[in-house]
PDB file of N, CA and C in Angstrom:
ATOM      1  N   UNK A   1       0.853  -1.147   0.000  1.00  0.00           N
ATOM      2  CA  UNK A   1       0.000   0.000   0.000  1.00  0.00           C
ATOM      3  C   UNK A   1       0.908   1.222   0.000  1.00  0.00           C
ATOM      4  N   UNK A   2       0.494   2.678  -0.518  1.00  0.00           N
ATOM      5  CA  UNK A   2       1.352   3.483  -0.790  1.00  0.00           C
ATOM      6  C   UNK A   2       0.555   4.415  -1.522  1.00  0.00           C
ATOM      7  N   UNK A   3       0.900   5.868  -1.442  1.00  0.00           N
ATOM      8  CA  UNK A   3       1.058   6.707  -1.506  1.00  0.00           C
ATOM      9  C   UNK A   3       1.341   7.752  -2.107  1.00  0.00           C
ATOM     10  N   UNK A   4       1.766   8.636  -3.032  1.00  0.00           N
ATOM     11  CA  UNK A   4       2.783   9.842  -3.522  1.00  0.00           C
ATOM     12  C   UNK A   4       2.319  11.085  -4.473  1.00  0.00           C
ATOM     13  N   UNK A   5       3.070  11.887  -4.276  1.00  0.00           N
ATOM     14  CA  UNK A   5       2.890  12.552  -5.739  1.00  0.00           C
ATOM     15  C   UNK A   5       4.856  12.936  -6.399  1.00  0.00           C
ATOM     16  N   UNK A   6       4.038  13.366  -7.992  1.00  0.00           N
ATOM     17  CA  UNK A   6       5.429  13.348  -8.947  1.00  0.00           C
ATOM     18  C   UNK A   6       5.360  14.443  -9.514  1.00  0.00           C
ATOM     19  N   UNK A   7       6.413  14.721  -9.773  1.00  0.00           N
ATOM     20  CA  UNK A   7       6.547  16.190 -10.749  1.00  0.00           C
ATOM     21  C   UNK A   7       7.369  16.081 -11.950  1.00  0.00           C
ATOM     22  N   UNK A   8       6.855  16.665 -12.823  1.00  0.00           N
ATOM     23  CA  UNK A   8       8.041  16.408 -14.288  1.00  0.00           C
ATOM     24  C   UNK A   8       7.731  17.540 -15.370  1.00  0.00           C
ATOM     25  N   UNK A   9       8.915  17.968 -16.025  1.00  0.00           N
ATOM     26  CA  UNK A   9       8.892  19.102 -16.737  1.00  0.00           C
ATOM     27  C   UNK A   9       9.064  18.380 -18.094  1.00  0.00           C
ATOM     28  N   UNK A  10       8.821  19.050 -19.290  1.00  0.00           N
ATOM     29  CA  UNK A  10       9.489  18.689 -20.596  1.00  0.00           C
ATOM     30  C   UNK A  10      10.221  19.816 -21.005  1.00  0.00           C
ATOM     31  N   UNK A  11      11.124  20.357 -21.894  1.00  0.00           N
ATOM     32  CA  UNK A  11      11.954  20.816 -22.544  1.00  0.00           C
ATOM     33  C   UNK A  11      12.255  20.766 -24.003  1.00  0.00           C
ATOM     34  N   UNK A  12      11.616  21.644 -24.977  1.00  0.00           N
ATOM     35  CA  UNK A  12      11.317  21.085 -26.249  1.00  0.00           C
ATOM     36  C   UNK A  12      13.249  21.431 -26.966  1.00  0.00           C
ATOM     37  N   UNK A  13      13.607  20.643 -27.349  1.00  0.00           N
ATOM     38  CA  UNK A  13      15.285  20.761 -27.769  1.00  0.00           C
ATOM     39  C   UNK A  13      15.688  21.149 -29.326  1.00  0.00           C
ATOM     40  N   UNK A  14      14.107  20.276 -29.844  1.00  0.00           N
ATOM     41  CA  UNK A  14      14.330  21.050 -31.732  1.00  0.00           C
ATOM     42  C   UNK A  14      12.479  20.090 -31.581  1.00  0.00           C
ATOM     43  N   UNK A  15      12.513  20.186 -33.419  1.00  0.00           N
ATOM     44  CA  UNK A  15      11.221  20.083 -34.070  1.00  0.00           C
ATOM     45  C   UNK A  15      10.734  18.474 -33.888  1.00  0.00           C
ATOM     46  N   UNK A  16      11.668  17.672 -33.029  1.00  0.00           N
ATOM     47  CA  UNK A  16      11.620  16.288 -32.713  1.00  0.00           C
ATOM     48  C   UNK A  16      12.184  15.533 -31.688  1.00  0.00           C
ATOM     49  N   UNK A  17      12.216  16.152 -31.094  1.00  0.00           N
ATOM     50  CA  UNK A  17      13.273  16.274 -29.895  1.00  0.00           C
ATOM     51  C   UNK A  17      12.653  16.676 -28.631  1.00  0.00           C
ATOM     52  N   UNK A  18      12.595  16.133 -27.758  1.00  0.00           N
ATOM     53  CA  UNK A  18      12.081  17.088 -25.864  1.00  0.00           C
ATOM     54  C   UNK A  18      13.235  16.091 -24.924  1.00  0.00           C
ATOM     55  N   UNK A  19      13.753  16.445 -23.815  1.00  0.00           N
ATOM     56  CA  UNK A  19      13.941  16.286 -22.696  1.00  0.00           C
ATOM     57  C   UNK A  19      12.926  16.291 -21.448  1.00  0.00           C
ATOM     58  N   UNK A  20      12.517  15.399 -21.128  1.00  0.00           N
ATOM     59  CA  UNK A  20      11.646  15.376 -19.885  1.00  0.00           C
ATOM     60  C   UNK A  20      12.175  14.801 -18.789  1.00  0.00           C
ATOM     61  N   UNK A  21      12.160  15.224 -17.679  1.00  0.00           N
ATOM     62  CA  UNK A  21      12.797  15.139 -16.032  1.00  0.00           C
ATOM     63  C   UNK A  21      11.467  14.688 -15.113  1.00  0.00           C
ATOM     64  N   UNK A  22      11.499  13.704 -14.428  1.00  0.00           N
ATOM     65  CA  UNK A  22       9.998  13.416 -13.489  1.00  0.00           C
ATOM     66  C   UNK A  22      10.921  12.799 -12.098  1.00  0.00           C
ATOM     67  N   UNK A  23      10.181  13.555 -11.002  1.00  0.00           N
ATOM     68  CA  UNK A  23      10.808  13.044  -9.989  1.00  0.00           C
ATOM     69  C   UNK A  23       9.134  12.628  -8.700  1.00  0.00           C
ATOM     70  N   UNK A  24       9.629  11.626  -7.832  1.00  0.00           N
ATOM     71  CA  UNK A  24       8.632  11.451  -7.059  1.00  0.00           C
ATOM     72  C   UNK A  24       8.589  11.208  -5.535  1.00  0.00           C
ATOM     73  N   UNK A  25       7.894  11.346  -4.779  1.00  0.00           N
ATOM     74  CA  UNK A  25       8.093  11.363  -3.372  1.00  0.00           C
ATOM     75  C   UNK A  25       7.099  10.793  -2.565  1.00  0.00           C
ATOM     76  N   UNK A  26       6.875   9.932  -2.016  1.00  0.00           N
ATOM     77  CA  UNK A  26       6.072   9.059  -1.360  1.00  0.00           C
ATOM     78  C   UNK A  26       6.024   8.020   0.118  1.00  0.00           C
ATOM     79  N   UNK A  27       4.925   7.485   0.315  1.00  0.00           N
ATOM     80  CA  UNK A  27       4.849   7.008   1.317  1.00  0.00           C
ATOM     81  C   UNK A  27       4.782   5.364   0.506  1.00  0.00           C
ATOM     82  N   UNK A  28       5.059   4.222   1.865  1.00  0.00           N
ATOM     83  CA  UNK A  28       4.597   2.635   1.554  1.00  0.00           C
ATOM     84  C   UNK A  28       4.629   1.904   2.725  1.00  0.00           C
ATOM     85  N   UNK A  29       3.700   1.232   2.623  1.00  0.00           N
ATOM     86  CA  UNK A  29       3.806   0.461   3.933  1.00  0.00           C
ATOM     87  C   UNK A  29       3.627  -0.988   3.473  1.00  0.00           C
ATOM     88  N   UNK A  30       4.864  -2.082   3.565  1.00  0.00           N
ATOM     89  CA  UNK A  30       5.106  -3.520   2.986  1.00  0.00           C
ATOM     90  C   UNK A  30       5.100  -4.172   4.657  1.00  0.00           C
ATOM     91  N   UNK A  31       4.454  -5.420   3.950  1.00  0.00           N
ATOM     92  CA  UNK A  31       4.241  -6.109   5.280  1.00  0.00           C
ATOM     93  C   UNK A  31       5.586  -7.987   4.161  1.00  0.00           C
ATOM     94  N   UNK A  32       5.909  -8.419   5.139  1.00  0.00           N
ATOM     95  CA  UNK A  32       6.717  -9.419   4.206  1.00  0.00           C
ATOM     96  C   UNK A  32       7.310 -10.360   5.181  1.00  0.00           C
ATOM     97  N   UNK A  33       7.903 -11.677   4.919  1.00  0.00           N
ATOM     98  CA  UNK A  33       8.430 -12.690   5.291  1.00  0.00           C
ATOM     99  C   UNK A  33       9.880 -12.772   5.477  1.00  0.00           C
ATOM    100  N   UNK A  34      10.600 -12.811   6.253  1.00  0.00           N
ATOM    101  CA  UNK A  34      12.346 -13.376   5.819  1.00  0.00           C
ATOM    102  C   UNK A  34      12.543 -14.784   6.117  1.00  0.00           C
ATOM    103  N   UNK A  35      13.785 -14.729   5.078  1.00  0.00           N
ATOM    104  CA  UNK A  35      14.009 -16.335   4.535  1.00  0.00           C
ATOM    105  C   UNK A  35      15.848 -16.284   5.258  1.00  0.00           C
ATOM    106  N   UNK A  36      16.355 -17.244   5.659  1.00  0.00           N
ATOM    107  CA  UNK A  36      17.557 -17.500   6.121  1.00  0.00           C
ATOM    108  C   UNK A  36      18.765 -17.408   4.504  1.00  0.00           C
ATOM    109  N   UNK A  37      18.144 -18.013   3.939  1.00  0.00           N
ATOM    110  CA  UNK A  37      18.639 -18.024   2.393  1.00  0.00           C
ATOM    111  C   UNK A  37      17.302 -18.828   1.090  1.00  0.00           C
ATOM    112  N   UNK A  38      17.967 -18.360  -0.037  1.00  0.00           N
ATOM    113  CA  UNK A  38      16.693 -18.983  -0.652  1.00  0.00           C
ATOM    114  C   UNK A  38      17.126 -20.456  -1.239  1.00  0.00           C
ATOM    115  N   UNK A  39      17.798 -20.644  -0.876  1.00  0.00           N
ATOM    116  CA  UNK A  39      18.200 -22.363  -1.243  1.00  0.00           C
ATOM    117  C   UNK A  39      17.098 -23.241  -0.098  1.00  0.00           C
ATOM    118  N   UNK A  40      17.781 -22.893   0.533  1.00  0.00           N
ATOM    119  CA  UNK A  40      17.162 -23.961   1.661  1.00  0.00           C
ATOM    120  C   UNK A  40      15.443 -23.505   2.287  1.00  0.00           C
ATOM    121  N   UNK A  41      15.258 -22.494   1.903  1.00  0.00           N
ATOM    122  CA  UNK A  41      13.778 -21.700   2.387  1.00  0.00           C
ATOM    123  C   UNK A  41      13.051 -22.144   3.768  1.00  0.00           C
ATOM    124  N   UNK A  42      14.255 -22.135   4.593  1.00  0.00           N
ATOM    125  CA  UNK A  42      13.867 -21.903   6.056  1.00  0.00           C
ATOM    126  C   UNK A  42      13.252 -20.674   6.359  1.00  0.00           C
ATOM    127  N   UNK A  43      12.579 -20.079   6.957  1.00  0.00           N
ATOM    128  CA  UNK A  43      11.790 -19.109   7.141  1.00  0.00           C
ATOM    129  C   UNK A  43      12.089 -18.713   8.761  1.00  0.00           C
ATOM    130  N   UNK A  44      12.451 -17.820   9.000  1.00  0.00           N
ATOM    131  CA  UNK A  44      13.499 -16.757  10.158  1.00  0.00           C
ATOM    132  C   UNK A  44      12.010 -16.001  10.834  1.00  0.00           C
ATOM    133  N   UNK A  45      11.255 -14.958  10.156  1.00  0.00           N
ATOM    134  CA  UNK A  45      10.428 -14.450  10.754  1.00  0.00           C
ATOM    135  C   UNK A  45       9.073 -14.139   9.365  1.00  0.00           C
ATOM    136  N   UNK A  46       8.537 -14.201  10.406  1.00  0.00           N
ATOM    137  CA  UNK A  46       6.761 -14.030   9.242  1.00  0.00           C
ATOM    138  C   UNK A  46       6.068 -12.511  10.019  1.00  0.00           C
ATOM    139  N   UNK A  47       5.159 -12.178   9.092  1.00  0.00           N
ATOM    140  CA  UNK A  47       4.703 -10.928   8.954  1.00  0.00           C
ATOM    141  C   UNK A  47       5.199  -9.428   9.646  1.00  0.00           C
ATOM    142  N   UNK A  48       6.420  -9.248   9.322  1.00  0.00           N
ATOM    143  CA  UNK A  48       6.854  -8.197   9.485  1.00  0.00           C
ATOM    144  C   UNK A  48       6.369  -7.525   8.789  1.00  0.00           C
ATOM    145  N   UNK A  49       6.646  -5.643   9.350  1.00  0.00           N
ATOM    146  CA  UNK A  49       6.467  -4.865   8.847  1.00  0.00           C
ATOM    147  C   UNK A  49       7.240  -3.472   8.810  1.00  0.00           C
ATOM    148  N   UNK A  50       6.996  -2.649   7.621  1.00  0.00           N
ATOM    149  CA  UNK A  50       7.871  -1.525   7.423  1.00  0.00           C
ATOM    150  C   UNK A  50       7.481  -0.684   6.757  1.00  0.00           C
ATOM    151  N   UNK A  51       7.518   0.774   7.368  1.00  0.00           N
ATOM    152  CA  UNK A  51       7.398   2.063   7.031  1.00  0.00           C
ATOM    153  C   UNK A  51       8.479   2.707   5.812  1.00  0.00           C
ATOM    154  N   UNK A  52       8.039   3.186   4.567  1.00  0.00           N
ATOM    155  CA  UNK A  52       8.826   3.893   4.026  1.00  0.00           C
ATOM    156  C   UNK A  52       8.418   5.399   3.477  1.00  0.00           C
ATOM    157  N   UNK A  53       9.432   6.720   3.839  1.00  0.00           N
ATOM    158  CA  UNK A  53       8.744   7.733   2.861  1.00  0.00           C
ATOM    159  C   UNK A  53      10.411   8.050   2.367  1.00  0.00           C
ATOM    160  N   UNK A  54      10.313   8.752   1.035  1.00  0.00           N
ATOM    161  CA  UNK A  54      11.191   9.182   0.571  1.00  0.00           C
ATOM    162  C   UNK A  54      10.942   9.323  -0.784  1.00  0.00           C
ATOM    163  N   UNK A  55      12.364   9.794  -1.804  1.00  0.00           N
ATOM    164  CA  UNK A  55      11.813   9.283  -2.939  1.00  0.00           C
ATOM    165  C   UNK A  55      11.405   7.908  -3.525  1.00  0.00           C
ATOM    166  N   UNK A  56      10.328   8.058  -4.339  1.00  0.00           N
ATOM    167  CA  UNK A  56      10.317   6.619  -5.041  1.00  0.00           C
ATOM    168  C   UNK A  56      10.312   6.774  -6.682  1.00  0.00           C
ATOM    169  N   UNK A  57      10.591   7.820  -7.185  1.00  0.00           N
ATOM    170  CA  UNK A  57      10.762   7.465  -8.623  1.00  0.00           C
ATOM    171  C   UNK A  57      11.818   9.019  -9.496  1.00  0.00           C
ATOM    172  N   UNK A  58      12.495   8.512 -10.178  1.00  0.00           N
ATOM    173  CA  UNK A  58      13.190   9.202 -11.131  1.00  0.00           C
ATOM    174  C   UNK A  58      13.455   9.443 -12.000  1.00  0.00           C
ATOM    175  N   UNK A  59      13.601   9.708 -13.193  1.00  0.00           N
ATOM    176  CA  UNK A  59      13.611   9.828 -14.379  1.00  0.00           C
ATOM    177  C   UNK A  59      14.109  10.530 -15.539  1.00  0.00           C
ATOM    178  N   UNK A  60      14.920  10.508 -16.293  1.00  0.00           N
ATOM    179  CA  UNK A  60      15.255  11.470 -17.503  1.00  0.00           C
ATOM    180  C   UNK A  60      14.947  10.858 -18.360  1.00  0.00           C
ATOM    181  N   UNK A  61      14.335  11.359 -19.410  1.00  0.00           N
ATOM    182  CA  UNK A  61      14.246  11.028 -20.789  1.00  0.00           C
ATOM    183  C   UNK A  61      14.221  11.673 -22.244  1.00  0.00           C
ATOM    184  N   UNK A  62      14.789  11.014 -23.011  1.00  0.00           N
ATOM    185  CA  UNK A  62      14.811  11.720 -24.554  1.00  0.00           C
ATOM    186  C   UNK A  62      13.964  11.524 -25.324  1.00  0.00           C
ATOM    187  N   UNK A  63      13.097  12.184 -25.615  1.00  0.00           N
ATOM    188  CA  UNK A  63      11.639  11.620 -26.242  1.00  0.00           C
ATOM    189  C   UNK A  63      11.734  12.333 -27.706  1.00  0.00           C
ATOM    190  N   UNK A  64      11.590  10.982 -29.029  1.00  0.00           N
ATOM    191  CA  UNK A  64      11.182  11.651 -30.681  1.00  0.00           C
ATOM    192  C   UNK A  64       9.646  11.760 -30.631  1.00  0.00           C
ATOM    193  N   UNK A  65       9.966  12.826 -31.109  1.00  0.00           N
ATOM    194  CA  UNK A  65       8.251  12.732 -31.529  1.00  0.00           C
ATOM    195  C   UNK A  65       7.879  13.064 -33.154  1.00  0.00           C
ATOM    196  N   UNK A  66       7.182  11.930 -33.297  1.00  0.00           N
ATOM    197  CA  UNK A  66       7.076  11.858 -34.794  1.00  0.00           C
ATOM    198  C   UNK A  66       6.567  13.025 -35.335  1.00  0.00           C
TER     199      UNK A  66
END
């Protein structure tokens, strides 16, 4: 479950061409299992849980446009 908002600009560079930048910032909350290793799939602890905020997404891109 989770959370966020994103922001992103474009930048037109010529008649086919943009630069676009998107960045994002958010919340998540994962609930999950640990395993000792995954060969052997002994199982250490069950339903943990964990808080995350920070960024969660980044991006540059070179976009043609036909």
């Amino acid at each position: 479950m989770g959370a966020g908002v994103a922001y992103g600009y474009a930048w037109i560079l010529g008649r086919h061409w943009n630069l676009e930048a998107e960045i994002g910032f958010g919340y998540s909350f994962v609930r999950y299992d640990v395993f000792r290793c995954a060969g052997c799939g002994k199982k250490v602890a069950s339903d943990k849980t964990h808080h995350y905020v920070g960024p969660t997404k980044a991006a540059l891109n070179l976009v043609y446009v036909f």
